[in-house]
Protein backbone atom coordinates (compact mmCIF):
# COMPACT_ATOMS: atom_id res chain seq x y z
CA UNK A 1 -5.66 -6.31 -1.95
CA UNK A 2 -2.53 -8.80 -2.66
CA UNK A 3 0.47 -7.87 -0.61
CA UNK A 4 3.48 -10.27 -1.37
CA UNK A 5 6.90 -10.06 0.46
CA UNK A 6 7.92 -9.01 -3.01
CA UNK A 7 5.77 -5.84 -2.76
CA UNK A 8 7.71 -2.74 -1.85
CA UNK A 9 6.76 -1.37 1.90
CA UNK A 10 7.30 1.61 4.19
CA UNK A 11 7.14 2.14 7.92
CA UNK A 12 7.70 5.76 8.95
CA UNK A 13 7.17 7.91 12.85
CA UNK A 14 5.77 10.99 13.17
CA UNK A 15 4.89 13.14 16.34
CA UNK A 16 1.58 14.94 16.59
CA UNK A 17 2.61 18.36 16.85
CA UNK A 18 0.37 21.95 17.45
CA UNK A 19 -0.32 23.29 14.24
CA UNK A 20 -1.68 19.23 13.38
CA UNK A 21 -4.15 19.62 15.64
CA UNK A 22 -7.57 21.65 16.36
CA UNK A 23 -8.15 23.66 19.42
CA UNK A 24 -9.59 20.73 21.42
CA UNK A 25 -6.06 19.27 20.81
CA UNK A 26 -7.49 16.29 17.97
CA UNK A 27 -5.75 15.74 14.90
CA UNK A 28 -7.27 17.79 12.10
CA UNK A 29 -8.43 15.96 8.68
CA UNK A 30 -5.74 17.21 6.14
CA UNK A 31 -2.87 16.64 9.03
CA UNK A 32 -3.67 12.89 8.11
CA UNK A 33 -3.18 13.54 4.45
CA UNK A 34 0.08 15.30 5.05
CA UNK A 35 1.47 11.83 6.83
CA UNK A 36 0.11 9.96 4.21
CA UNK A 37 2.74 12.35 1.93
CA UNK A 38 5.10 11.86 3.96
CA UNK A 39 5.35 7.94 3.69
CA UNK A 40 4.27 7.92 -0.40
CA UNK A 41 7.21 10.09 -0.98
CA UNK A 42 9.31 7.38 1.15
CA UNK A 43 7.50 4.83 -0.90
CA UNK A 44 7.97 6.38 -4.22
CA UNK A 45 11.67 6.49 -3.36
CA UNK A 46 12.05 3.16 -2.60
CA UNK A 47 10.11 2.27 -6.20
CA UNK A 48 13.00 3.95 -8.41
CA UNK A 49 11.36 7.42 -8.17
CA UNK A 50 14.08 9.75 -5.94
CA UNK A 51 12.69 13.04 -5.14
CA UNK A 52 15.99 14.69 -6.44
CA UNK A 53 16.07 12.90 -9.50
CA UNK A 54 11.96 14.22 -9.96
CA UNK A 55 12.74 17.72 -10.75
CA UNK A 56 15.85 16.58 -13.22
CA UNK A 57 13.67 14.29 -15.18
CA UNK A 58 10.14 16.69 -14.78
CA UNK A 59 8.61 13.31 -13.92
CA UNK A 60 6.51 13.26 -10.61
CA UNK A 61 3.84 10.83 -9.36
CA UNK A 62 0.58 13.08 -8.92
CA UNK A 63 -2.38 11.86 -6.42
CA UNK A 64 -5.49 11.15 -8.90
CA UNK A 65 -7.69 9.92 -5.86
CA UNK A 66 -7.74 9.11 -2.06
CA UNK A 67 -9.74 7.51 -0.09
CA UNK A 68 -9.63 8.07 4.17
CA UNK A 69 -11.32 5.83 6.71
CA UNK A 70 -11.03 7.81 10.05
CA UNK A 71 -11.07 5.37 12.85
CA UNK A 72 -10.15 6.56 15.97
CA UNK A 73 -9.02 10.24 16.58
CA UNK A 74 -4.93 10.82 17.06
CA UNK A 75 -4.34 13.97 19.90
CA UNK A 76 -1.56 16.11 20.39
CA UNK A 77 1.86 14.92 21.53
CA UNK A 78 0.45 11.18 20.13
CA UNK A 79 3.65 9.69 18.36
CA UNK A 80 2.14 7.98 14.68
CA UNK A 81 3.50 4.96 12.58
CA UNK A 82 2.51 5.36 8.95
CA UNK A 83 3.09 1.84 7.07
CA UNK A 84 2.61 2.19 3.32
CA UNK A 85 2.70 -0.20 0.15
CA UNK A 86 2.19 -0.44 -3.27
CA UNK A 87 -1.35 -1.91 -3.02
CA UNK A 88 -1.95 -2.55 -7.29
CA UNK A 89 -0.21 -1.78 -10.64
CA UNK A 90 -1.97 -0.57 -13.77
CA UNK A 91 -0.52 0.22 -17.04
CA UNK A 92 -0.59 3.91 -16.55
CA UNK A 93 -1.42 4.49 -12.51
CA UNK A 94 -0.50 2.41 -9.09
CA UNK A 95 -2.30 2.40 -6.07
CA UNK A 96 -0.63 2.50 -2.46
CA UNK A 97 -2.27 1.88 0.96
CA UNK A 98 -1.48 3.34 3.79
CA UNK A 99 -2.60 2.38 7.75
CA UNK A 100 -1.60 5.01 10.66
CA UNK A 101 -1.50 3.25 14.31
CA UNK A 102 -0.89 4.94 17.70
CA UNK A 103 2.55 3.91 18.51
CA UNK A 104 1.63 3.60 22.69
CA UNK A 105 -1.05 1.05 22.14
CA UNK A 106 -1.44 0.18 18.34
CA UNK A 107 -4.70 1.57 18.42
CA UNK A 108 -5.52 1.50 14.70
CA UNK A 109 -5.94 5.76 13.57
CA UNK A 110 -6.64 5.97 10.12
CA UNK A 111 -6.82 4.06 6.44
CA UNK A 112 -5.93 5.42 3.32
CA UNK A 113 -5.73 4.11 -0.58
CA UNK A 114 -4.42 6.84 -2.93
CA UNK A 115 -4.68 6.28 -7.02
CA UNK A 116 -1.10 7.87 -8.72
CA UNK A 117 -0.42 8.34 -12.40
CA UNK A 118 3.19 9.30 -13.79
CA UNK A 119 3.06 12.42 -15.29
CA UNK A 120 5.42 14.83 -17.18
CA UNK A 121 5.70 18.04 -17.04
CA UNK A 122 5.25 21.03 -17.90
CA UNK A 123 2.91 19.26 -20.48
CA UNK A 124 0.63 17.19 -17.92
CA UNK A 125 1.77 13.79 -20.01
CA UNK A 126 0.03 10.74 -18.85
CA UNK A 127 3.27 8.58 -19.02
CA UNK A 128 2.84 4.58 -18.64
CA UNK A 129 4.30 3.00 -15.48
CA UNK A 130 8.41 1.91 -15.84
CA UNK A 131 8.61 -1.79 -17.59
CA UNK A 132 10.36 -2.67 -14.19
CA UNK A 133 7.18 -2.05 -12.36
CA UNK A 134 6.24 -5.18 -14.34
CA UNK A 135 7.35 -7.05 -11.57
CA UNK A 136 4.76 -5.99 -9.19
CA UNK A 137 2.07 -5.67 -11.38
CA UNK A 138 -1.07 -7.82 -9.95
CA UNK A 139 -3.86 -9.35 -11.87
CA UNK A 140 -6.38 -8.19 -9.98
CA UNK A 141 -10.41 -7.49 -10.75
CA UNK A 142 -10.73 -3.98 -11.95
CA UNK A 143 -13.40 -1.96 -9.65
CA UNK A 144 -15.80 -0.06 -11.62
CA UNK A 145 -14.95 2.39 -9.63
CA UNK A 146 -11.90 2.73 -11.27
């Protein structure tokens, strides 16, 4: 991962509420994804890509892939940071990081890395990245993951 002061970032609170949590009072799973959302839409804002102008243009960035390292549980009432940044640029997809910390002790929650394409629809276009995003495009090692 290369992260340059250059490279767009996000910090953004949230508060643990009920329906986040299981009845033992600990964060469920997809409550983690949903904060993740939160702070790639904030992201993809701040990278030219204004949820308003989305449905004028029928242009939306669409999650290909995430990957979440749980690594301590959040509770209820628990108030979140989410910091996110745009981790690598491709030609036709991006990848942003995410890391969620307990605000009370910085207790380090959760890591994420989602995979995004462009796409256009109503077709399902594969659309290549803006030529702006030049700019923060990386030369980086592909992972044959990838």
């Amino acid at each position: 991962m290369i992260v340059t002061a250059a490279m767009p970032r996000i910090r953004t609170e949230v508060q643990v509420m009920f329906f986040d949590t299981d009845c033992g009072g600990v964060v469920s799973n997809i409550s983690y994804l949903r904060f993740i959302e939160i702070a790639r839409t904030k992201l993809a804002e701040k990278l030219g890509l204004p949820l308003a102008e989305m449905s004028q243009t029928q242009r939306y960035p669409v999650v290909v892939r995430t990957e979440i390292d749980y690594r301590r549980a959040a509770k209820l009432a628990d108030r979140l940071v989410v910091e996110g940044w745009l981790d690598r640029v491709e030609r036709a997809r991006f990848w942003c990081a995410f890391r969620i910390m307990r605000l009370a002790d910085e207790t380090l929650i959760a890591e994420c890395r989602q995979m995004v394409a462009l796409i256009e629809m109503p077709a399902g276009t594969l659309l290549r990245l803006p030529p702006d995003w030049d700019k923060y495009r990386v030369l980086t090692t592909i992972d044959p993951v990838t």
